[in-house]
Protein backbone atom coordinates (compact mmCIF):
# COMPACT_ATOMS: atom_id res chain seq x y z
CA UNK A 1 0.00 0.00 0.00
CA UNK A 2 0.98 3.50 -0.76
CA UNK A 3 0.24 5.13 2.19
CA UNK A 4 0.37 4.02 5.69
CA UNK A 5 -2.34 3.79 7.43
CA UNK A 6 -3.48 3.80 11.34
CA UNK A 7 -6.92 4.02 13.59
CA UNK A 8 -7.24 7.55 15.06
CA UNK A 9 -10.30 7.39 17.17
CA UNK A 10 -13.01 5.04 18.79
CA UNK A 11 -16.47 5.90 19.70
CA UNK A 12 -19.18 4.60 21.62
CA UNK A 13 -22.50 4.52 22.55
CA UNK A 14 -24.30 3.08 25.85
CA UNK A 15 -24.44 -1.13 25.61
CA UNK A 16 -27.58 -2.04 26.94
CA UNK A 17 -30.28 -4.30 26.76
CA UNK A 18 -33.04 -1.74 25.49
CA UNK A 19 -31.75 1.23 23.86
CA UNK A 20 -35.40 2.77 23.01
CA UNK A 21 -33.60 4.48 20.02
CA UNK A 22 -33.25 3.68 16.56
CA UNK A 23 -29.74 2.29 15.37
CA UNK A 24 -29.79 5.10 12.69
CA UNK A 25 -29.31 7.01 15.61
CA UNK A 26 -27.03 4.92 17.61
CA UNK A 27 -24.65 4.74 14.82
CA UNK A 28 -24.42 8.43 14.21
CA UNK A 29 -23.80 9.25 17.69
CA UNK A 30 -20.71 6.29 17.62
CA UNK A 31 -19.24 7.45 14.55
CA UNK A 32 -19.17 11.21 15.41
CA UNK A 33 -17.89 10.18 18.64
CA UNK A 34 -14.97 8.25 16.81
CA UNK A 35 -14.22 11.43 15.00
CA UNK A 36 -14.72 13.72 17.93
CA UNK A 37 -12.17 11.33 19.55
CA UNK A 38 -9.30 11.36 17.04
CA UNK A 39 -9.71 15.30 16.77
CA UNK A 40 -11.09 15.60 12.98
CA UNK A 41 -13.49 17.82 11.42
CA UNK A 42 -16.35 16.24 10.14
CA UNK A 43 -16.08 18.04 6.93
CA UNK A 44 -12.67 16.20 6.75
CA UNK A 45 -13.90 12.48 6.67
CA UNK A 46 -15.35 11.01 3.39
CA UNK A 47 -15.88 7.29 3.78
CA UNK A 48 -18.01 5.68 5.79
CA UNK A 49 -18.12 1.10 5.65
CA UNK A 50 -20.40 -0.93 8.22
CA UNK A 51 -21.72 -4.38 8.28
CA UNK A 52 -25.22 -6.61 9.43
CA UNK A 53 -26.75 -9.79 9.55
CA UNK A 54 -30.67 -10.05 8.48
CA UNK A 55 -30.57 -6.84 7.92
CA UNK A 56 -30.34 -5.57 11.50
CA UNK A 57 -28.58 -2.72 10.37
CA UNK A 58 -28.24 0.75 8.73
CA UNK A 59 -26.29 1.39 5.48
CA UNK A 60 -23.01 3.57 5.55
CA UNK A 61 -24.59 6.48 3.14
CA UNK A 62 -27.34 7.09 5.48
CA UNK A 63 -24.97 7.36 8.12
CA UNK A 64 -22.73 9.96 6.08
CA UNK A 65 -25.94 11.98 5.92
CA UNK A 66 -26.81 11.93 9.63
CA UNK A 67 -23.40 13.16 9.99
CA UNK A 68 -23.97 16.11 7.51
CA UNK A 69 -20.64 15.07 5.64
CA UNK A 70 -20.11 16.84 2.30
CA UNK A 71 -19.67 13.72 0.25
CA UNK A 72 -18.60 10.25 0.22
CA UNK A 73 -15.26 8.97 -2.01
CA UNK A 74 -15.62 5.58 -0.18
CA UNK A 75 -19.01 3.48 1.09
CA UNK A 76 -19.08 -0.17 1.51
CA UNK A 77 -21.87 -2.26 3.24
CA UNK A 78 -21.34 -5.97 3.50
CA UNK A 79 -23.42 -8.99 4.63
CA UNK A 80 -21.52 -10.53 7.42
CA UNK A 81 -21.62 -11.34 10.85
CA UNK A 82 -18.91 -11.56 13.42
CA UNK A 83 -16.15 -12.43 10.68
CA UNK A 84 -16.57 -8.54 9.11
CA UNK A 85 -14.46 -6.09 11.20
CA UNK A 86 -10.84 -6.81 10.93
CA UNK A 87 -11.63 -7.61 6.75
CA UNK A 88 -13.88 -4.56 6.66
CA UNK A 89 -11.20 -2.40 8.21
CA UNK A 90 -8.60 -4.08 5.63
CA UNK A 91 -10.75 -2.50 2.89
CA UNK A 92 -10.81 1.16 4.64
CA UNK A 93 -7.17 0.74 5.42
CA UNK A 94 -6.40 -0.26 1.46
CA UNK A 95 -8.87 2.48 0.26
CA UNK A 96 -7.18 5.35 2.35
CA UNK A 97 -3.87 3.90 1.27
CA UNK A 98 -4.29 4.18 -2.41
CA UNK A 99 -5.79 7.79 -1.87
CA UNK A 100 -9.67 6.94 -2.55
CA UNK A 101 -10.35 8.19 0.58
CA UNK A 102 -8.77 10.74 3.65
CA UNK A 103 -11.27 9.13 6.38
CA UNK A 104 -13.34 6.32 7.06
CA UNK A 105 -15.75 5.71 9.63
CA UNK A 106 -16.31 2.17 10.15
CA UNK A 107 -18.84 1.22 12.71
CA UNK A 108 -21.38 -1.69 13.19
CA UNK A 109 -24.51 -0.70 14.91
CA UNK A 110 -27.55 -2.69 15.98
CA UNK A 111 -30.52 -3.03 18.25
CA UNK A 112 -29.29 -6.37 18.99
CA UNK A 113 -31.43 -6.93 21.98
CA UNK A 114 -34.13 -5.45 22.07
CA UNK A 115 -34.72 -5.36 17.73
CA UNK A 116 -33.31 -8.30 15.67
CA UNK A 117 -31.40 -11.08 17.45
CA UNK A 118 -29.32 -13.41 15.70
CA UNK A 119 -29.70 -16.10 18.41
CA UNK A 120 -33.57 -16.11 17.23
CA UNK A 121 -32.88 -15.42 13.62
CA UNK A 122 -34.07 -17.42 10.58
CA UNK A 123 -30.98 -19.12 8.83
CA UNK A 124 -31.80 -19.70 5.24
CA UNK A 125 -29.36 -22.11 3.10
CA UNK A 126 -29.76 -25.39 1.42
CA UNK A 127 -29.71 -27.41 4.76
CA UNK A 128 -32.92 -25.11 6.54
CA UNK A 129 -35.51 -27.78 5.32
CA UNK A 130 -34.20 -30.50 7.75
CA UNK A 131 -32.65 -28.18 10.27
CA UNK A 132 -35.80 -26.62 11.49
CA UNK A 133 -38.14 -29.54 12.07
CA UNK A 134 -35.66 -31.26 14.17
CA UNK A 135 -35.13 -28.18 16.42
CA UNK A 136 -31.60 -27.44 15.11
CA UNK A 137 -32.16 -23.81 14.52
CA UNK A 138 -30.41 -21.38 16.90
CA UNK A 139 -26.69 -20.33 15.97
CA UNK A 140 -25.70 -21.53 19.30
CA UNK A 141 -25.87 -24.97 18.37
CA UNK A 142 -24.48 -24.81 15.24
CA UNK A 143 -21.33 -23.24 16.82
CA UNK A 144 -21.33 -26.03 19.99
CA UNK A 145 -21.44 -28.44 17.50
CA UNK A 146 -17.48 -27.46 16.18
CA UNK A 147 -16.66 -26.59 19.95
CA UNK A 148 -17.80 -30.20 20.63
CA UNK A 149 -15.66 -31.47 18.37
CA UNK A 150 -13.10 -29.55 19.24
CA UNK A 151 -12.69 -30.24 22.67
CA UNK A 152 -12.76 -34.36 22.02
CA UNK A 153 -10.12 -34.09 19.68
CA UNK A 154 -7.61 -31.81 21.60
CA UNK A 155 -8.52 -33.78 25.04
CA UNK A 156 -10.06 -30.66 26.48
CA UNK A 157 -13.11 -30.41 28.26
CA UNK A 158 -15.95 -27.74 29.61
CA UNK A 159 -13.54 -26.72 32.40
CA UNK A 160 -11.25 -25.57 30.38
CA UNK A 161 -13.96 -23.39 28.43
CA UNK A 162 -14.60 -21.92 32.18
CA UNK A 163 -11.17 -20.93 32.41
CA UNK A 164 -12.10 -18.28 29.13
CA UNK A 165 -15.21 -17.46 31.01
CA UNK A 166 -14.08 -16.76 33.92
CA UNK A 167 -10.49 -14.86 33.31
CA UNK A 168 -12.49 -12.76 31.15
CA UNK A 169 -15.00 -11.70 33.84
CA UNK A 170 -12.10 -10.19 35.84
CA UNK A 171 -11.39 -7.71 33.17
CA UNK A 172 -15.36 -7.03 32.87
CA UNK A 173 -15.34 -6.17 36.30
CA UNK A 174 -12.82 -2.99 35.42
CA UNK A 175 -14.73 -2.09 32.54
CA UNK A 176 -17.28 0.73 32.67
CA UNK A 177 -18.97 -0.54 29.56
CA UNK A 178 -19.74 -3.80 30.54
CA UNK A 179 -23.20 -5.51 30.48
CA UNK A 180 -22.16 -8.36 33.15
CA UNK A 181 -19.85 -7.29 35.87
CA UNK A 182 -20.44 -9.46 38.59
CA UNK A 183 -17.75 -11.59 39.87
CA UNK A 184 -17.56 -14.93 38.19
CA UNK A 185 -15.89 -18.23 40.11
CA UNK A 186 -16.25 -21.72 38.99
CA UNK A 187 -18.57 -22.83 41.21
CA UNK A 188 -21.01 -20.47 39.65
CA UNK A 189 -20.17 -21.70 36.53
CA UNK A 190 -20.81 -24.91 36.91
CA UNK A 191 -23.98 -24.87 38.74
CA UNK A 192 -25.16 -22.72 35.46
CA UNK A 193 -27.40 -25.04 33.27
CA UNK A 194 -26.59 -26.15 29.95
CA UNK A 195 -28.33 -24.37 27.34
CA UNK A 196 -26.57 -26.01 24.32
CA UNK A 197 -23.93 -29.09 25.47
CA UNK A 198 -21.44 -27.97 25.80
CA UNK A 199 -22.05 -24.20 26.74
CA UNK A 200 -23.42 -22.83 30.08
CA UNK A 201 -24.81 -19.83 30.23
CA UNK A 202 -21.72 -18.23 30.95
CA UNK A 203 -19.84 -19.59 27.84
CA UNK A 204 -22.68 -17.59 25.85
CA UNK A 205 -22.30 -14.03 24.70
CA UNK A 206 -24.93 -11.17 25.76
CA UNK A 207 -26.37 -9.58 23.28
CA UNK A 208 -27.05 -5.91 23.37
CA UNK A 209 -28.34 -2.98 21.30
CA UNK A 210 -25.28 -0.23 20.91
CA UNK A 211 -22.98 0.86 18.39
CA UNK A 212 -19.43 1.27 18.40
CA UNK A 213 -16.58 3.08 15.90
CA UNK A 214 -13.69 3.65 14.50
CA UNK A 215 -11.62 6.41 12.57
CA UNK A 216 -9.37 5.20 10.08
CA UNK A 217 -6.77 7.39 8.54
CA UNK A 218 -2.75 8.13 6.78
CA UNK A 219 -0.83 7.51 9.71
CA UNK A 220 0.95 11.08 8.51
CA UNK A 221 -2.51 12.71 9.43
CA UNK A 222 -3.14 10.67 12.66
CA UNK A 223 0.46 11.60 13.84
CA UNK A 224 -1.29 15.46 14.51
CA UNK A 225 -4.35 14.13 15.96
CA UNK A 226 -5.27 13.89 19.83
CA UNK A 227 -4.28 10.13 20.56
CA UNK A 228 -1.41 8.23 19.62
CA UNK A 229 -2.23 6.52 16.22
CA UNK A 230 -2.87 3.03 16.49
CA UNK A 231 -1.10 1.47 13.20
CA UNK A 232 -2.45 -0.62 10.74
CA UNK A 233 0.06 -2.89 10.56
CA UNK A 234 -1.44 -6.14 8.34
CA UNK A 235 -4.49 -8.12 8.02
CA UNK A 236 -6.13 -10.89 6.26
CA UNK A 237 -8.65 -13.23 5.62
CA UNK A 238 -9.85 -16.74 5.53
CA UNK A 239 -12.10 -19.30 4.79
CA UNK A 240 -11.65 -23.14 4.16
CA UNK A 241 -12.24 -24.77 1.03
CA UNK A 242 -15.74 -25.64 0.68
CA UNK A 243 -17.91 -23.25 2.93
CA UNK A 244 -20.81 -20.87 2.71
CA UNK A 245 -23.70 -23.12 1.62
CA UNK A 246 -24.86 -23.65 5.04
CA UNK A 247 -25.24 -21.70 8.70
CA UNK A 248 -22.63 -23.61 10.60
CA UNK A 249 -20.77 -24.87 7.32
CA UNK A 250 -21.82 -28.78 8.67
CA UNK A 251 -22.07 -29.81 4.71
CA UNK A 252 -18.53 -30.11 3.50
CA UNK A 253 -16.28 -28.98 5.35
CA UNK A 254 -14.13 -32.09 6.76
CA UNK A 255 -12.28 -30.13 9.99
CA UNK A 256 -14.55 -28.85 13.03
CA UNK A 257 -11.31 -29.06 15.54
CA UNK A 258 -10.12 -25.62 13.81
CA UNK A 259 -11.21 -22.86 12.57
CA UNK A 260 -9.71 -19.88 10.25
CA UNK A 261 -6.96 -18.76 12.34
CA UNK A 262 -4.59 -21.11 11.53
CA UNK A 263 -4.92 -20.71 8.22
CA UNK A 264 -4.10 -17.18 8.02
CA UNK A 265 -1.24 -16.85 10.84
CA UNK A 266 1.71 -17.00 8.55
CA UNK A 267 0.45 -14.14 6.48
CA UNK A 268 -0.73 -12.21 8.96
CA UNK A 269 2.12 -11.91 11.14
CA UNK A 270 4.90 -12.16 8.24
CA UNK A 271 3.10 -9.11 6.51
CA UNK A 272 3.21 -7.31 10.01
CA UNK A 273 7.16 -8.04 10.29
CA UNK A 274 6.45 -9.95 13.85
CA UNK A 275 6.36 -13.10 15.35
CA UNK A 276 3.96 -14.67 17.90
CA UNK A 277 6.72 -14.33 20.60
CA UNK A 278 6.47 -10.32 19.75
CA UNK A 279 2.96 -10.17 20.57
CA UNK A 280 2.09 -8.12 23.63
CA UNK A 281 -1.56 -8.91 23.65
CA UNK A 282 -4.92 -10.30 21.84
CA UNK A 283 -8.55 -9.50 21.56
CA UNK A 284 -9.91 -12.92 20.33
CA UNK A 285 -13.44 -12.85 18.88
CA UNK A 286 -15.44 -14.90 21.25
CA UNK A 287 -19.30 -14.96 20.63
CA UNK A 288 -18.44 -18.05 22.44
CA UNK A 289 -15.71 -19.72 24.58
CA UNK A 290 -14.03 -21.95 22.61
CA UNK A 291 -13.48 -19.61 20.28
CA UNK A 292 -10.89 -18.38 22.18
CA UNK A 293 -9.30 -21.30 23.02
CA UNK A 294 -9.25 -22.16 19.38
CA UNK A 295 -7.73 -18.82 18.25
CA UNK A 296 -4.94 -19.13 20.55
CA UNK A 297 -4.00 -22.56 19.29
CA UNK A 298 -4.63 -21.38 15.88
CA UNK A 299 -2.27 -18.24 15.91
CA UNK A 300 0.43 -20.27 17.66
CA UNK A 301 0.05 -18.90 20.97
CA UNK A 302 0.33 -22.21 22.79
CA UNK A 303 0.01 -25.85 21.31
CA UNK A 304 -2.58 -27.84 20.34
CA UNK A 305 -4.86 -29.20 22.69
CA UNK A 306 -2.91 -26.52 25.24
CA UNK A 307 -5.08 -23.65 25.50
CA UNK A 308 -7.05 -24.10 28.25
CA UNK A 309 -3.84 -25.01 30.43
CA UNK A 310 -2.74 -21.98 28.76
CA UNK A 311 -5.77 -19.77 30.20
CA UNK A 312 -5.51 -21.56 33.59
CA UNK A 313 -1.87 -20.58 34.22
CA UNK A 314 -2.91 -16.76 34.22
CA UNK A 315 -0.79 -16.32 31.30
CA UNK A 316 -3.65 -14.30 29.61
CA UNK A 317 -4.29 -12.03 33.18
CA UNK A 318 -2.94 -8.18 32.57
CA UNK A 319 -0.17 -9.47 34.47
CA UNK A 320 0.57 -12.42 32.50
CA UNK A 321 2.85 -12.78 28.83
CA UNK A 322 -0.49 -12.29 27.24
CA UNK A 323 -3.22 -10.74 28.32
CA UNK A 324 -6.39 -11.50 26.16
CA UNK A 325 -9.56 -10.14 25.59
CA UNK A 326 -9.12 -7.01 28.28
CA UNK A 327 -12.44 -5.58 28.01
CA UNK A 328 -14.42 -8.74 29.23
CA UNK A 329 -15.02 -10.08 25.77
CA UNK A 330 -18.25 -10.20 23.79
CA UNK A 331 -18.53 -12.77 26.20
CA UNK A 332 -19.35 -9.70 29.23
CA UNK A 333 -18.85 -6.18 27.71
CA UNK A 334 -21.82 -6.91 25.22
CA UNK A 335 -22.07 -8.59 21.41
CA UNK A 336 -21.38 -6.09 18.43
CA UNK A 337 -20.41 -8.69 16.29
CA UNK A 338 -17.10 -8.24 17.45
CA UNK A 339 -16.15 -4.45 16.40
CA UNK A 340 -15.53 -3.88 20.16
CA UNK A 341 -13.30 -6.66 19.86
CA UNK A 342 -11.47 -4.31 17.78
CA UNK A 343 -11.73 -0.70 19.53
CA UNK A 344 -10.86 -2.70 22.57
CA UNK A 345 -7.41 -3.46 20.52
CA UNK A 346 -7.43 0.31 19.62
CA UNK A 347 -7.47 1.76 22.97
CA UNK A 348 -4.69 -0.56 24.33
CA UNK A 349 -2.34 0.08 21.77
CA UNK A 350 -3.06 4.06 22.29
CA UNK A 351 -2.68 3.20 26.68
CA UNK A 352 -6.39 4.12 26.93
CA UNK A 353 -7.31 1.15 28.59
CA UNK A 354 -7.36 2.48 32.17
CA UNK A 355 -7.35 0.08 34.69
CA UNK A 356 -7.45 -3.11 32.32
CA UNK A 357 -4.66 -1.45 30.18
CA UNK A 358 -1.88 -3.92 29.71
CA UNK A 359 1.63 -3.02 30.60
CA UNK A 360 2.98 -4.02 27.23
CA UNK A 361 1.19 -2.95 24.32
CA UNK A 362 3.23 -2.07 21.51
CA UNK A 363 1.86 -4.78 19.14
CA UNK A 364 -1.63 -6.41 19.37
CA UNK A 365 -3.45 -9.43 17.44
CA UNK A 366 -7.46 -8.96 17.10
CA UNK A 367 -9.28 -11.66 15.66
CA UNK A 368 -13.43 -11.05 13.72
CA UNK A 369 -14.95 -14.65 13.38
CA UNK A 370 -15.92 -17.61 15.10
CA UNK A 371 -16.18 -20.83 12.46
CA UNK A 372 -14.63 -22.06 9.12
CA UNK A 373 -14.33 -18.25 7.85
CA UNK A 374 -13.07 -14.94 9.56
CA UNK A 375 -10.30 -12.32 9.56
CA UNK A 376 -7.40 -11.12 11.59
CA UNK A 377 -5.51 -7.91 12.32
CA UNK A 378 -1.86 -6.41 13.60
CA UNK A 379 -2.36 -2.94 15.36
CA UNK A 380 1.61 -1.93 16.13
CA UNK A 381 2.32 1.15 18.05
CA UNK A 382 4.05 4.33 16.00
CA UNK A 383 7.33 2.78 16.22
């Protein structure tokens, strides 16, 4: 790319479980937070990119207008889920690079609670005519079904999907933003029911309505900004060989023990000029737990079949060699399809992250994407 590039600001609205406003509006107020944030004029930014799933969303022009910005060089709206924001940023990132845009706004905003719910959505896809009538419908079970798997072949079991559950809970607890912060300990974890074997309740993310953004920008421009620039330092994407036909990609795909990370790790860190031992931190997608656990085996943070040992040692604690998922998780700060995954990866690298801030964060891994397809990102201090 031709340019570099680097995330300026974040912005936020409220996560909560009834928002009583539309997501037109909750996405305006996140975005011109985000801009706010990095120290922009408004009249300066002229892209805007977002992402939904059945069409729980609002597109990118309408949120240029509610923004009063002059024009748009850049809009782009895609259909995905939690796999979007690391691949949606790459797009910003390359279109600010090549000089078809000087800001982008990416956001993802949703009444995800209180409006539209994925976990009670309608899946269509060829497999929906024999899914339904045998009462394998929510996305839950499509996702337990891999984590099943999963966990049989790497000789893991639910306690060691606690482990994600409740390390992550600590950091909730020192997170203003987050929907759960009670304390979590195992024995309230395992006295949780089973909703779908093998999650509890507490391996289950909470979905909310809220919106949350980014501003994406030259690193040049950030440089003069308000925050340190958070640089774009690689990304990429993945999906296995035959995938897409079906929710939960049961058809033909031969390998439910793991998922996309592994398959882009090389390139992503190669790109990025680092190595997994350079890695500081990681905010792993996890609409689930064992997504976690299978994005740390994936990108090479610990072995296979080692990642719950891996959680259990405290080596992902803030005081540990890598502290993961520091603002609860989707799991306990609240589900936007993982974009907070992302600002959450911001606002370390820029030591915003208060009293969950880890000590080193000069280069940090987030992950978008739970299954067979999903994308991955190197934020790098301005080094």
């Amino acid at each position: 790319m031709s340019r570099a590039v680097a995330i300026a600001g974040v912005g936020y609205t409220p996560f909560t479980r009834r928002s009583g406003r539309s997501v037109l509006d909750q996405a305006t107020e996140a975005c011109a937070a985000a801009i706010d944030d990095a120290g922009i004029a408004r009249h300066d930014v002229d892209g805007a990119a977002s992402f939904m799933v059945l069409d729980d969303s609002v597109v990118s022009i309408a949120v240029g207008t509610a923004l009063a910005l002059p024009e748009l060089r850049f809009a782009l709206d895609v259909q995905l889920g939690g796999q979007a924001p690391c691949v949606l940023l790459q797009h910003a990132a390359a279109a600010v690079a090549e000089g078809h845009a000087e800001a982008v706004v990416v956001y993802r905003a949703l009444n995800g609670r209180s409006g539209v719910r994925v976990g009670g959505g309608q899946f269509p896809g060829p497999g929906a005519a024999y899914r339904y009538p045998i009462g394998y419908g929510a996305y839950m079970m499509y996702v337990a079904m891999w984590a099943q798997r999963f966990l049989y072949e790497t000789g893991q079991s639910s306690k060691d999907l606690a482990e994600v559950a409740l390390a992550q809970r600590w950091y909730a607890q020192r997170n203003e933003r987050a929907v759960l912060r009670e304390p979590l300990d195992l024995d309230t974890y395992l006295a949780a029911p089973i909703v779908v074997d093998p999650y509890r309740m507490y391996d289950c993310t909470i979905e909310v309505d809220g919106s949350c953004a980014v501003l994406v920008t030259t690193l040049e421009r950030a440089r003069d900004m308000r925050h340190p620039p958070a640089v774009v330092a690689s990304a990429a994407y993945r999906s296995a060989p035959r995938a897409g036909l079906d929710i939960g990609d049961h058809q033909l795909v031969d390998d439910f023990t793991r998922n996309y990370t592994h398959r882009l790790r090389d390139e992503l860190f190669g790109r990025a000029g680092v190595t997994v031992g350079d890695v500081d931190f990681a905010e792993i997608y996890d609409c689930f737990t064992s997504t976690v656990l299978m994005g740390l085996e994936g990108l090479g943070f610990c072995g296979r079949g080692e990642a719950g040992a891996f959680v259990r040692s405290g080596a992902t604690a803030l005081d540990g060699e890598l502290p993961v998922n520091t603002h609860g998780g989707l799991l306990a700060e609240g589900y936007l399809h993982g974009m907070n995954t992302l600002t959450e990866a911001v606002l370390q690298v820029q030591g915003r992250g208060g009293a969950r801030q880890a000590p080193r964060h000069e280069v940090g891994v987030v992950t978008s994407g739970a299954l067979v397809d999903g994308s991955a990102m190197v934020l790098t201090a301005d080094r």
